[in-house]
N, C-alpha and C. Protein backbone atom coordinates (compact mmCIF):
# COMPACT_ATOMS: atom_id res chain seq x y z
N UNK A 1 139.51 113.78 82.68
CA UNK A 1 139.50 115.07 83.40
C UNK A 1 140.87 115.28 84.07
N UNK A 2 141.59 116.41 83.95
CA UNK A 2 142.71 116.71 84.63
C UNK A 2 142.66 117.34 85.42
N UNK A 3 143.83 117.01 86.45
CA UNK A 3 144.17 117.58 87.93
C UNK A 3 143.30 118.95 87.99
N UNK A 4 143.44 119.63 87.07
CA UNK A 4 142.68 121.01 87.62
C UNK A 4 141.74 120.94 87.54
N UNK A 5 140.76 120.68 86.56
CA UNK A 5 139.42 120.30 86.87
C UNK A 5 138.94 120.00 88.12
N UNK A 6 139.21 118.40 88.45
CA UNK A 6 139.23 118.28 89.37
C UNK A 6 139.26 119.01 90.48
N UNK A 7 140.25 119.89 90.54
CA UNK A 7 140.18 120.54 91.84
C UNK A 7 139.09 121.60 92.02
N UNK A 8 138.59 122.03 90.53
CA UNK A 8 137.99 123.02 90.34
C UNK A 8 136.51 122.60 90.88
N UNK A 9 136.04 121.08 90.27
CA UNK A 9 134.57 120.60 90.58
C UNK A 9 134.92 120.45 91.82
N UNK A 10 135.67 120.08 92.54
CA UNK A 10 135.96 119.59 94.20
C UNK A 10 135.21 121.34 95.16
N UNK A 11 136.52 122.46 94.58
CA UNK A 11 136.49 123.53 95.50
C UNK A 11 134.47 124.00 94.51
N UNK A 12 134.20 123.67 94.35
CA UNK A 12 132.91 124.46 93.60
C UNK A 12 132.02 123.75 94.62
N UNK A 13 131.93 121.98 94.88
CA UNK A 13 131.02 121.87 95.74
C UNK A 13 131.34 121.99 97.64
N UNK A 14 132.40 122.06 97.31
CA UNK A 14 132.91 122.96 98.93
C UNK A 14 132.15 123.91 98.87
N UNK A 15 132.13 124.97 98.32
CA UNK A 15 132.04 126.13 98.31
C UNK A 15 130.09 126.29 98.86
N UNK A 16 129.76 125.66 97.60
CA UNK A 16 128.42 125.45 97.77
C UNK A 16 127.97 124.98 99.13
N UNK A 17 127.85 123.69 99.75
CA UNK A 17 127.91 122.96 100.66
C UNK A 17 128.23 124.43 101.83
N UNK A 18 129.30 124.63 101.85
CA UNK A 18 129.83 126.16 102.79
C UNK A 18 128.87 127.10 103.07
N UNK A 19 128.60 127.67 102.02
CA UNK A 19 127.24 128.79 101.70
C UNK A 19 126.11 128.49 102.17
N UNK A 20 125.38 127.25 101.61
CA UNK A 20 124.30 126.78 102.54
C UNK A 20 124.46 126.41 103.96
N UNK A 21 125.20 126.20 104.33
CA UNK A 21 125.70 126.15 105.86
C UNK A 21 125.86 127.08 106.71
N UNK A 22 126.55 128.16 105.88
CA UNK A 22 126.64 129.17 106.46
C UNK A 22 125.20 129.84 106.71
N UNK A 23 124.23 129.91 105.95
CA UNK A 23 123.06 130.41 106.20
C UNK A 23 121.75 129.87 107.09
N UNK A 24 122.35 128.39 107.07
CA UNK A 24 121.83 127.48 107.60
C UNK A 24 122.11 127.56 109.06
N UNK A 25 123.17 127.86 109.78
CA UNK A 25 123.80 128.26 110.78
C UNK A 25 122.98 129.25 111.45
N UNK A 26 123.17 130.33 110.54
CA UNK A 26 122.39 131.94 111.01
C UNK A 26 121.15 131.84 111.73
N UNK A 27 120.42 131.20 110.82
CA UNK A 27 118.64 130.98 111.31
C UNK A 27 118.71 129.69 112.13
N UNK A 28 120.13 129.08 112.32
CA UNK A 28 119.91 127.79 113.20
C UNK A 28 119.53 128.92 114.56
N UNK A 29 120.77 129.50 114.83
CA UNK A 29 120.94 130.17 115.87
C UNK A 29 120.09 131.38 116.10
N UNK A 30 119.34 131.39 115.27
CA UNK A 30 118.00 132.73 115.36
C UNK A 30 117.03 132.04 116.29
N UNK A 31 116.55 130.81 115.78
CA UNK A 31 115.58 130.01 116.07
C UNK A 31 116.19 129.49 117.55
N UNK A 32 117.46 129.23 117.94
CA UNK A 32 117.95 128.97 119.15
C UNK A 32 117.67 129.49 120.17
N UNK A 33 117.63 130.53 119.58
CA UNK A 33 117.48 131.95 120.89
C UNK A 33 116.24 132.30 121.11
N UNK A 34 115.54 131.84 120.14
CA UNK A 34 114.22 132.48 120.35
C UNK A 34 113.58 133.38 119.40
N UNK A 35 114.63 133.96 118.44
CA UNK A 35 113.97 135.22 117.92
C UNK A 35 113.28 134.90 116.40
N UNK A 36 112.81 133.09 116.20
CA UNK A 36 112.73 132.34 115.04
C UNK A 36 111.97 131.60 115.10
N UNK A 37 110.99 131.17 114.45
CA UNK A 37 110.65 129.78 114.13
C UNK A 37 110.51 128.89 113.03
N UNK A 38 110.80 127.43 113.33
CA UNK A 38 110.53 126.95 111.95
C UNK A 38 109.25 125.57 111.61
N UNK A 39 108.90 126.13 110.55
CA UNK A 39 107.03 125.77 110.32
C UNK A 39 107.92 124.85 109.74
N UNK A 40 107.35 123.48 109.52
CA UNK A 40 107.42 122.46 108.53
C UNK A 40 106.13 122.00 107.37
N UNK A 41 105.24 121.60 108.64
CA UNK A 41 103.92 121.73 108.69
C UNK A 41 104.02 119.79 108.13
N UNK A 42 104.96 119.61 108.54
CA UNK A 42 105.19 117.77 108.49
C UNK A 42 104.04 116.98 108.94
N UNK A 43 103.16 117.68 110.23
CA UNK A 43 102.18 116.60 110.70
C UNK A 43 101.08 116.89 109.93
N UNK A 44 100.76 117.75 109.06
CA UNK A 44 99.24 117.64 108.18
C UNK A 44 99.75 117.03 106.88
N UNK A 45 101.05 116.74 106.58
CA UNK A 45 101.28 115.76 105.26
C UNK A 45 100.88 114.00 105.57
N UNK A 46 101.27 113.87 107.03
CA UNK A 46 101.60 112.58 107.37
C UNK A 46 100.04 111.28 107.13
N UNK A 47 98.86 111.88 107.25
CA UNK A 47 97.40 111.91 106.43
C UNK A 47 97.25 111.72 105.24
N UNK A 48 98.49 113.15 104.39
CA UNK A 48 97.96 113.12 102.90
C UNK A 48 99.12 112.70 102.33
N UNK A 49 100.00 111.48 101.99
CA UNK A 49 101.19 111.34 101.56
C UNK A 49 101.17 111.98 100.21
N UNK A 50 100.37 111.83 99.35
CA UNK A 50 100.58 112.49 97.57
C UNK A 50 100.85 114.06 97.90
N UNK A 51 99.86 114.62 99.07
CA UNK A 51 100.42 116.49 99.05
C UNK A 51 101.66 116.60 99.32
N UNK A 52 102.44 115.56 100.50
CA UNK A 52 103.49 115.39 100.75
C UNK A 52 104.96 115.55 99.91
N UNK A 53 104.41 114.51 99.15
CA UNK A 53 105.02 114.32 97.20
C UNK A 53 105.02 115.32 96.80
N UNK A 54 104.25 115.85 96.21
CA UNK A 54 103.62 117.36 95.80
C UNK A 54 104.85 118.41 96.18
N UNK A 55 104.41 118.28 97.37
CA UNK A 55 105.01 119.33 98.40
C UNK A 55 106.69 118.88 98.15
N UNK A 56 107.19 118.11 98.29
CA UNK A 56 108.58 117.63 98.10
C UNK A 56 108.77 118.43 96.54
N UNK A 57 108.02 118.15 95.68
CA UNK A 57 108.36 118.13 94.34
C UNK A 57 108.67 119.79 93.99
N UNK A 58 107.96 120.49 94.23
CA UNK A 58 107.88 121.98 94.37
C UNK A 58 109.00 122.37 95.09
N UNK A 59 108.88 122.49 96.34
CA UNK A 59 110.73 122.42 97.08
C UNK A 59 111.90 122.63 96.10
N UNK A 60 112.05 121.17 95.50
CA UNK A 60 112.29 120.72 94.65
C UNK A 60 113.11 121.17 93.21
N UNK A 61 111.82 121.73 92.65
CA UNK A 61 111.77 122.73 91.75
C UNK A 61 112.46 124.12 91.99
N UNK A 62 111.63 124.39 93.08
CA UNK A 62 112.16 125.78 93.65
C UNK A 62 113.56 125.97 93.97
N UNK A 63 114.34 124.60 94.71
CA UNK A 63 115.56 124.88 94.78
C UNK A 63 116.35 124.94 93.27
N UNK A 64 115.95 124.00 92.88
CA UNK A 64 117.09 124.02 91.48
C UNK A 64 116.58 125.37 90.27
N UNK A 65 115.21 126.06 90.56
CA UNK A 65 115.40 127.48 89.69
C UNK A 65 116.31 128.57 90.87
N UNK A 66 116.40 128.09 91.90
CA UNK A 66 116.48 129.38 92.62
C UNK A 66 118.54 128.87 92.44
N UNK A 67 118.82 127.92 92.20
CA UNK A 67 120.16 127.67 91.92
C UNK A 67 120.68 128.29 90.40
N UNK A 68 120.41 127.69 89.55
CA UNK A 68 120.06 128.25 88.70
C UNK A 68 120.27 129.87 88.54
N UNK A 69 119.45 130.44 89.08
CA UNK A 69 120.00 132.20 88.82
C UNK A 69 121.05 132.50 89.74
N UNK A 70 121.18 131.69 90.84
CA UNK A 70 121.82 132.60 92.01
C UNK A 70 123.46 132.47 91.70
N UNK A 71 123.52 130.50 90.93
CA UNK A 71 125.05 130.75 90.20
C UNK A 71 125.24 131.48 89.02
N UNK A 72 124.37 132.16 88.32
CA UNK A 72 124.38 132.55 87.16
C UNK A 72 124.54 134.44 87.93
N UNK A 73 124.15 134.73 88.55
CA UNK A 73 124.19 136.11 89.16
C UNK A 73 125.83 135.90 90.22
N UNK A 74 126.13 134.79 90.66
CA UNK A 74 127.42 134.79 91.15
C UNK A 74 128.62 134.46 90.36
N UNK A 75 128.12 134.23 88.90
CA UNK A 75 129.35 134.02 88.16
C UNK A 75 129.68 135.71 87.80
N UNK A 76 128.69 136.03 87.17
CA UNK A 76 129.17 137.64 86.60
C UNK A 76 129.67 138.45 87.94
N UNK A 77 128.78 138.14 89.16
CA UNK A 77 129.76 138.92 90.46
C UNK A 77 130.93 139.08 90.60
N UNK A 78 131.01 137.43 90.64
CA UNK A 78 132.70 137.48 91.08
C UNK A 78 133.61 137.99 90.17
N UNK A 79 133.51 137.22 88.78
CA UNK A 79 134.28 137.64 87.65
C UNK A 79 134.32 140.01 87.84
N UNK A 80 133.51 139.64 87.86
CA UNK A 80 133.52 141.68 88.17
C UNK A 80 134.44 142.32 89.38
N UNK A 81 133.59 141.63 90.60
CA UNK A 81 133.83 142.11 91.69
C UNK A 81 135.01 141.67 92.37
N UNK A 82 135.57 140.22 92.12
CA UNK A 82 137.07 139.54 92.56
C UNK A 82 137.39 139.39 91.16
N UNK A 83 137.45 139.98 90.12
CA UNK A 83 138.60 139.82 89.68
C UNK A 83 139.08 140.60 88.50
N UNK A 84 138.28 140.85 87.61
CA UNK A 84 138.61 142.45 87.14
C UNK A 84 138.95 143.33 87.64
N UNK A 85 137.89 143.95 87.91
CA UNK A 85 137.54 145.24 88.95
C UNK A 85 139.12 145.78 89.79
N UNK A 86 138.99 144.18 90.77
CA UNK A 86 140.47 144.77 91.65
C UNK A 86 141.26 144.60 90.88
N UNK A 87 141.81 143.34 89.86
CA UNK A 87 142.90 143.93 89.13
C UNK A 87 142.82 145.00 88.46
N UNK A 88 142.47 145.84 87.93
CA UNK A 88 142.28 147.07 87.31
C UNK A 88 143.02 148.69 88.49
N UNK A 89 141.89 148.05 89.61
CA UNK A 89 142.23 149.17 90.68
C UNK A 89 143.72 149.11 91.44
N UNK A 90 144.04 147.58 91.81
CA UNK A 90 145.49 147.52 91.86
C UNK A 90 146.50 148.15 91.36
N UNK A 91 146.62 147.85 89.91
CA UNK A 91 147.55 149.15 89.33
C UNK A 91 147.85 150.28 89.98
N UNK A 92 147.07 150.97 89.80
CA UNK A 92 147.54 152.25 90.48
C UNK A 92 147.17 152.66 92.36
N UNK A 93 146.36 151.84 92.71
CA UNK A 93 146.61 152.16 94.28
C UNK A 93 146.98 150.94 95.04
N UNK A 94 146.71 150.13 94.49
CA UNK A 94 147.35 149.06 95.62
C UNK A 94 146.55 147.83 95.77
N UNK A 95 147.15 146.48 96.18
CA UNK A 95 146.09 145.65 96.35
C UNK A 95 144.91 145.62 97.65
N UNK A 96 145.43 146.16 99.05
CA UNK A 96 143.99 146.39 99.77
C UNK A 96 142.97 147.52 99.47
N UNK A 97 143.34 148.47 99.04
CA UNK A 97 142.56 149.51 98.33
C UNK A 97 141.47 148.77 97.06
N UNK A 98 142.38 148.22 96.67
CA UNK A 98 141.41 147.48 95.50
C UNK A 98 140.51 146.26 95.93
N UNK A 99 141.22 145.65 97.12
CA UNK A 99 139.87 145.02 97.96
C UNK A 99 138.63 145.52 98.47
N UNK A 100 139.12 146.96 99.41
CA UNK A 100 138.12 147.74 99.57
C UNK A 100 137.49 148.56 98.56
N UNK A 101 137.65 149.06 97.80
CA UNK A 101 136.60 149.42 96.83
C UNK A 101 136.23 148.51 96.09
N UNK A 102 136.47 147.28 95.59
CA UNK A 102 135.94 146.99 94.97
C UNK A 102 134.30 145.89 96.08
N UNK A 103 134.83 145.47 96.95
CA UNK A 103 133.89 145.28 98.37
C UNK A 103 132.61 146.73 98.23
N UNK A 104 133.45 147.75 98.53
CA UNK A 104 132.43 148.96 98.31
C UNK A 104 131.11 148.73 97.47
N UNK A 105 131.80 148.41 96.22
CA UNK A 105 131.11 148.87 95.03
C UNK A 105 130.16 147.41 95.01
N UNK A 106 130.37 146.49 95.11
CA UNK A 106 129.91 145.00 95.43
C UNK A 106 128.82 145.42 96.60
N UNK A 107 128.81 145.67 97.06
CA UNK A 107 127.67 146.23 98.36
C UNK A 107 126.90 147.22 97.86
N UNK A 108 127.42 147.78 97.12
CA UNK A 108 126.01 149.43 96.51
C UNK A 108 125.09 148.59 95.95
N UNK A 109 125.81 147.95 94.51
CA UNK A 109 124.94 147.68 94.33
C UNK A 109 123.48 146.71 94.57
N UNK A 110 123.38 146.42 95.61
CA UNK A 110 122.95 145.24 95.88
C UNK A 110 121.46 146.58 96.49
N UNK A 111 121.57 147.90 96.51
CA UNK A 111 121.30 149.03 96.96
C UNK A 111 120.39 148.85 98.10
N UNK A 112 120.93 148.27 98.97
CA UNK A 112 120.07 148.04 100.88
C UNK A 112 121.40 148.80 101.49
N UNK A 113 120.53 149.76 102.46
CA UNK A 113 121.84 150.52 103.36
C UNK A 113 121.97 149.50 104.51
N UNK A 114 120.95 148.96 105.25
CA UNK A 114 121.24 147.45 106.61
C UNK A 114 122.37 147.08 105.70
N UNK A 115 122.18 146.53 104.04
CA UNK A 115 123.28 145.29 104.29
C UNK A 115 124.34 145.12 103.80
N UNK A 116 124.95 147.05 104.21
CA UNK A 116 126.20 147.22 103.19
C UNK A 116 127.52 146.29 104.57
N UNK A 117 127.21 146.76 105.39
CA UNK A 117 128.12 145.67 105.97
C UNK A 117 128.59 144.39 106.02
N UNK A 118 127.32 143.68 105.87
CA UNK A 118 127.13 142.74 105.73
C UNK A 118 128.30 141.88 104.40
N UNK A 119 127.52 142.53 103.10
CA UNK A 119 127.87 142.44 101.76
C UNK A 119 130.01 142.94 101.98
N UNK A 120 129.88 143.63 102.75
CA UNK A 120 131.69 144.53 102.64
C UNK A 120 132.34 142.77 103.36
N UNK A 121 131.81 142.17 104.71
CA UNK A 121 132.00 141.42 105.10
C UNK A 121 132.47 140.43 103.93
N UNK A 122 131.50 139.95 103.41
CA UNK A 122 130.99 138.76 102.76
C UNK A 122 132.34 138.89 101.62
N UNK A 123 132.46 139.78 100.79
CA UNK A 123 133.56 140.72 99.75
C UNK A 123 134.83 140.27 100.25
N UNK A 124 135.33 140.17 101.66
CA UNK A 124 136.39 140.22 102.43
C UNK A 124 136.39 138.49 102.47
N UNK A 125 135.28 137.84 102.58
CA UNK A 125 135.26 136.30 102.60
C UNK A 125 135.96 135.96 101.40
N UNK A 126 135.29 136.22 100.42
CA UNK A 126 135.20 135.80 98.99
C UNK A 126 136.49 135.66 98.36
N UNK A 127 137.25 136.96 98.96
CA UNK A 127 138.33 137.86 98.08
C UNK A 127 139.19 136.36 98.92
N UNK A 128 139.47 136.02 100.37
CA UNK A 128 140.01 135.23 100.75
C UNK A 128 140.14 133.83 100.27
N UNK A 129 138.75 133.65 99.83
CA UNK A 129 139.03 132.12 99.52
C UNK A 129 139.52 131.78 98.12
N UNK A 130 139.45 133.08 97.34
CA UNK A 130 139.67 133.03 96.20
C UNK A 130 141.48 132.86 96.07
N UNK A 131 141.93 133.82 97.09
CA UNK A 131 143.64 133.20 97.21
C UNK A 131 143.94 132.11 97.65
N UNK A 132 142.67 131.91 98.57
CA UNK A 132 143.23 130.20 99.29
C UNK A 132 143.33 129.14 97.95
N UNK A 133 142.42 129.49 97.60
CA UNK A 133 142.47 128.26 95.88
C UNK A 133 143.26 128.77 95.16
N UNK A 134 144.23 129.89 94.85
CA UNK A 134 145.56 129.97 94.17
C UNK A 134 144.51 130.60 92.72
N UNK A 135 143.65 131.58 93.15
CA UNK A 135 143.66 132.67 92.45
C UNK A 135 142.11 131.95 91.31
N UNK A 136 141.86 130.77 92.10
CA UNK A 136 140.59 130.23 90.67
C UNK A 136 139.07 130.63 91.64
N UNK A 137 137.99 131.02 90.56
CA UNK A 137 136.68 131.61 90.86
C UNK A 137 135.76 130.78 91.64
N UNK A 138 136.05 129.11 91.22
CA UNK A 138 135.14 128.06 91.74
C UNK A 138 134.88 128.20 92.69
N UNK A 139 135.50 128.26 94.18
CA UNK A 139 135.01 128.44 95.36
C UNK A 139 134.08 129.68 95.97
N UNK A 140 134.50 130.76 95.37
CA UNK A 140 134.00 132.49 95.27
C UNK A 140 132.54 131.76 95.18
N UNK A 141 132.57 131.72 93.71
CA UNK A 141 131.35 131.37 92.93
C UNK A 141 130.28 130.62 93.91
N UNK A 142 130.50 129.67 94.08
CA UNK A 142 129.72 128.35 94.62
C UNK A 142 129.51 128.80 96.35
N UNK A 143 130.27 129.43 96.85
CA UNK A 143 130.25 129.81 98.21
C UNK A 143 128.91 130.99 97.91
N UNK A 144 129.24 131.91 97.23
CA UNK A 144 128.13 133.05 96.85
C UNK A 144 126.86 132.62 96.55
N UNK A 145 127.37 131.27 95.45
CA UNK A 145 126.09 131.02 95.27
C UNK A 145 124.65 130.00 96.14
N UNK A 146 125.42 129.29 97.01
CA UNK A 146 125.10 128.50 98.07
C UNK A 146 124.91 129.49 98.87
N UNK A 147 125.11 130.33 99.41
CA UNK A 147 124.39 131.68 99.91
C UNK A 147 122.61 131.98 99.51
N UNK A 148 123.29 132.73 98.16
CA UNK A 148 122.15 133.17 97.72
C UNK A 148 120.85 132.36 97.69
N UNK A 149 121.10 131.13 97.12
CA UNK A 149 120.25 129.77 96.70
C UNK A 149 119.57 129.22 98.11
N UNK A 150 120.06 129.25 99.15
CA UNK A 150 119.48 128.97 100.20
C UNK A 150 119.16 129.77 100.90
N UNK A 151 119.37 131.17 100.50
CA UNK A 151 118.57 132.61 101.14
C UNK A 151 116.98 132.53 100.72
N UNK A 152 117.27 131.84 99.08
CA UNK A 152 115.97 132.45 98.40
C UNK A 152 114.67 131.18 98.60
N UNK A 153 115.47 129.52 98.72
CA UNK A 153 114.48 128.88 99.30
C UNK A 153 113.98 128.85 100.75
N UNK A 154 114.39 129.31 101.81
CA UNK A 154 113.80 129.92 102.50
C UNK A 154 113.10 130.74 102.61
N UNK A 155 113.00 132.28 101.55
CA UNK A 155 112.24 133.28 101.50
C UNK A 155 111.12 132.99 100.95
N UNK A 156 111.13 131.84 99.63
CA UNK A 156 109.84 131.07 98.79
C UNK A 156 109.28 130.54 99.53
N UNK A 157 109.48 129.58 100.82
CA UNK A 157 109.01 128.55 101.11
C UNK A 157 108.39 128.98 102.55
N UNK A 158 109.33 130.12 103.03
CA UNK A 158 108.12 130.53 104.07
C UNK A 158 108.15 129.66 105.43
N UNK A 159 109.57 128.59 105.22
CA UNK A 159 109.77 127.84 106.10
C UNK A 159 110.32 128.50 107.68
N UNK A 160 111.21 129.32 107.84
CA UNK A 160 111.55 130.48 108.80
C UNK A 160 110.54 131.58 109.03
N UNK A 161 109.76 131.90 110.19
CA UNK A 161 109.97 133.09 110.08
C UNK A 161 109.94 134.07 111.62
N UNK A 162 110.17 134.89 111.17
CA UNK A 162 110.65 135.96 112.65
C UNK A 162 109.58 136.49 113.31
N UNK A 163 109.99 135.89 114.71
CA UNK A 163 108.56 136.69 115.66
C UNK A 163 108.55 137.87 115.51
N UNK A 164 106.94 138.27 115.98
CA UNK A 164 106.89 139.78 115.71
C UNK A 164 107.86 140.75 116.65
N UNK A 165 107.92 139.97 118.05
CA UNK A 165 108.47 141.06 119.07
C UNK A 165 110.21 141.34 118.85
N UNK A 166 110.85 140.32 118.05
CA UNK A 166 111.98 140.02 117.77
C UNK A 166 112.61 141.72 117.23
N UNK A 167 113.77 142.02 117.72
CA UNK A 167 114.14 143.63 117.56
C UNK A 167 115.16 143.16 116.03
N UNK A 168 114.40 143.96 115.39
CA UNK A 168 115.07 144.41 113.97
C UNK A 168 116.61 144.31 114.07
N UNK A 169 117.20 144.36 114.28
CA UNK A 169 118.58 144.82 114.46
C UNK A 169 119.46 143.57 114.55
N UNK A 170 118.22 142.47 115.07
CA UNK A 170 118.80 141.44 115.65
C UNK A 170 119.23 140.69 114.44
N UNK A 171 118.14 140.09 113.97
CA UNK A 171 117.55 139.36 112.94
C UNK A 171 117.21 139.83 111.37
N UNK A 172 117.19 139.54 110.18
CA UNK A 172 116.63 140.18 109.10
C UNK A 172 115.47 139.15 108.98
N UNK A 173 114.67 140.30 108.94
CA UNK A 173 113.29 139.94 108.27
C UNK A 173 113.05 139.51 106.90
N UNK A 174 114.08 139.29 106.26
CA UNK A 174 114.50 139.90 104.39
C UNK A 174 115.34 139.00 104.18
N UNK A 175 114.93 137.58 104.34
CA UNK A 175 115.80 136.23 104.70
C UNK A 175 116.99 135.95 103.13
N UNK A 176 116.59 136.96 102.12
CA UNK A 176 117.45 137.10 101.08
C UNK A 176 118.93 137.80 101.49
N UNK A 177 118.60 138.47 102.43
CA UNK A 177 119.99 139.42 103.00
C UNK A 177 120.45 138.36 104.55
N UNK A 178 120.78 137.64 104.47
CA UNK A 178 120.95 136.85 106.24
C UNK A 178 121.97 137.47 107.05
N UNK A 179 122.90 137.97 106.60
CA UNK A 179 123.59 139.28 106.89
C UNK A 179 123.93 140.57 107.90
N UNK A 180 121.89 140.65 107.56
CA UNK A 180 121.82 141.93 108.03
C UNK A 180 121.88 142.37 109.78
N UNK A 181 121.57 141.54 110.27
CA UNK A 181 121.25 141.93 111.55
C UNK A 181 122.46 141.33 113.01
N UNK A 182 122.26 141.53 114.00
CA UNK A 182 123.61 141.21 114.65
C UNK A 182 123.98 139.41 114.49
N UNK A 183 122.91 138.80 114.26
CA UNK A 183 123.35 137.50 114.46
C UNK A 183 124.21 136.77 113.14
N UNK A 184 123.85 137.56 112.17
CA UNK A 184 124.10 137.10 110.50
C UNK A 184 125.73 137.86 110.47
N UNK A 185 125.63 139.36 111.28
CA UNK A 185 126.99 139.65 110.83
C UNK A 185 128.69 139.03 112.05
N UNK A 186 127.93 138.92 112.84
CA UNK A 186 128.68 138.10 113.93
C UNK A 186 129.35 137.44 112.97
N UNK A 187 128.50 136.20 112.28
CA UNK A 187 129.12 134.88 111.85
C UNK A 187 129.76 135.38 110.38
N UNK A 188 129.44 136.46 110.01
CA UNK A 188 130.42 136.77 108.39
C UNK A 188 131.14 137.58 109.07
N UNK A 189 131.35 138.59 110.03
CA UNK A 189 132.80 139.15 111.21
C UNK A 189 133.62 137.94 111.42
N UNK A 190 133.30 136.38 111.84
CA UNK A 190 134.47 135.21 112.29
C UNK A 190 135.03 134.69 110.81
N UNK A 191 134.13 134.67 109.75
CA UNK A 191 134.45 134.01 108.45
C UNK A 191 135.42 134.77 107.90
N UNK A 192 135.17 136.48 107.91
CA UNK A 192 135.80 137.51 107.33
C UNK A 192 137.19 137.61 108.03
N UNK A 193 137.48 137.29 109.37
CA UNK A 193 138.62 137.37 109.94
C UNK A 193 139.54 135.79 109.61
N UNK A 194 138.40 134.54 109.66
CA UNK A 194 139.30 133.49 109.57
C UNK A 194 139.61 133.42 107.52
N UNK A 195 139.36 134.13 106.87
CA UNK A 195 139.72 134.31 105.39
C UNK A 195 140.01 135.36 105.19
N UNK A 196 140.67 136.42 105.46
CA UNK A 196 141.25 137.50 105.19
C UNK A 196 141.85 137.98 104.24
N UNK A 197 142.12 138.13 103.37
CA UNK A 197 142.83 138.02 102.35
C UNK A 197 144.31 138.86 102.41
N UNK A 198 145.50 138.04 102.27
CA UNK A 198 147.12 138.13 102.77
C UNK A 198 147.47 139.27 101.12
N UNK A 199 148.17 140.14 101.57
CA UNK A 199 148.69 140.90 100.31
C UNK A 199 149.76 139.46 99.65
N UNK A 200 149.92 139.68 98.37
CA UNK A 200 151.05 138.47 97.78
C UNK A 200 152.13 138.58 98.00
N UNK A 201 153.08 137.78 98.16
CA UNK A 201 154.16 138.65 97.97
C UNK A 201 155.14 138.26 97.32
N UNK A 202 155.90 139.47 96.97
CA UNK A 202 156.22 139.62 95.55
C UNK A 202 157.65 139.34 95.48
N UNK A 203 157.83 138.67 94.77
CA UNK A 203 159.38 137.53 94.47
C UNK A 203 160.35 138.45 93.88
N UNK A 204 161.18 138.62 94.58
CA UNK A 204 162.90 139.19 94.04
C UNK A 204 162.83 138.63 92.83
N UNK A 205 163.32 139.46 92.07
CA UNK A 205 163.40 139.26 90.32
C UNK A 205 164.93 139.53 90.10
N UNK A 206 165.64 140.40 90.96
CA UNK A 206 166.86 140.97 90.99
C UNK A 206 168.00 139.97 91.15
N UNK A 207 168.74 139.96 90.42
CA UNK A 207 170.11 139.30 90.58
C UNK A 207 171.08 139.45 91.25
């Protein structure tokens, strides 16, 4: 395996590792405050060790299908959304223009109005780390997809969930979007500012 590889499997399980953290974070701090809880339901296994098993095994399962689509839906993203797309739009208007629309268009479709911010945020992450790695998808990818993948075993598993009195705004109820509400976009507002993405710049060619 050569140097790039390498770097490529390295920044892919960064990325991953990142994503689940990052979401992991969100509902840490939901549940901190109060506006969360989290069921395990650990003390009625501790009786039945095989449901336990069971129960592990399914998890299990669930994580690696829910991996499974979420890198397979973050490969065609990114490739579209970081890296066609804006090179295309670059040409003729510019490279932050082509960040922002193509962020835009990366957020429609996902078609939730809560979590176009969110998603514009997240666009602004992505686009960053993708220069930090010197222009390769692995980190994009695996960051997106460690997102998604640990949005969706939480939403299967039913392990989180939001008190009733908890104000909408705060929190998403819609643990696929973590995003949406003030506590989810706080932490993609610090990510989005500490990865920003720097215009390039462009090397005297002139003699």
């Amino acid at each position: 395996m050569d140097i790039g590889s390498t770097s490529r499997v390295r920044e892919f399980f960064q990325g991953l590792v990142g994503g689940i953290t990052v979401v992991g974070l969100v509902h840490s701090i939901s549940i901190l405050l109060g506006f969360a809880t989290f069921r395990t339901g650990l003390s009625s296994f501790l009786d039945r060790p095989f449901d336990l098993i069971k129960s592990s095994s399914n998890v299990f399962m669930l994580a690696l299908r829910g991996f499974a689509t979420a890198t397979s839906i973050a490969v065609v993203e990114e490739m579209v959304f970081r890296s066609w797309l804006p090179e295309e739009i670059a040409v003729d208007l510019g490279y932050y223009n082509a960040i922002l629309i193509s962020g835009v268009a990366f957020s429609l479709i996902h078609r939730s109005l809560p979590s176009l911010p969110g998603f514009l945020l997240l666009s602004l992450v992505l686009f960053g780390l993708k220069q930090r790695t010197q222009g390769r998808l692995a980190a994009p990818i695996s960051l997106h997809s460690g997102i998604m993948t640990a949005s969706y075993l939480i939403q299967s598993s039913g392990v989180i969930t939001s008190k009733p009195e908890t104000p909408f705004w705060m929190i998403s109820a819609y643990h696929l979007h973590p995003f949406d509400g003030v506590i989810g976009l706080s932490i993609c507002s610090l990510l989005a500012i500490l990865f920003f993405p720097q215009k390039p710049v462009q090397k005297d060619t002139s003699v």
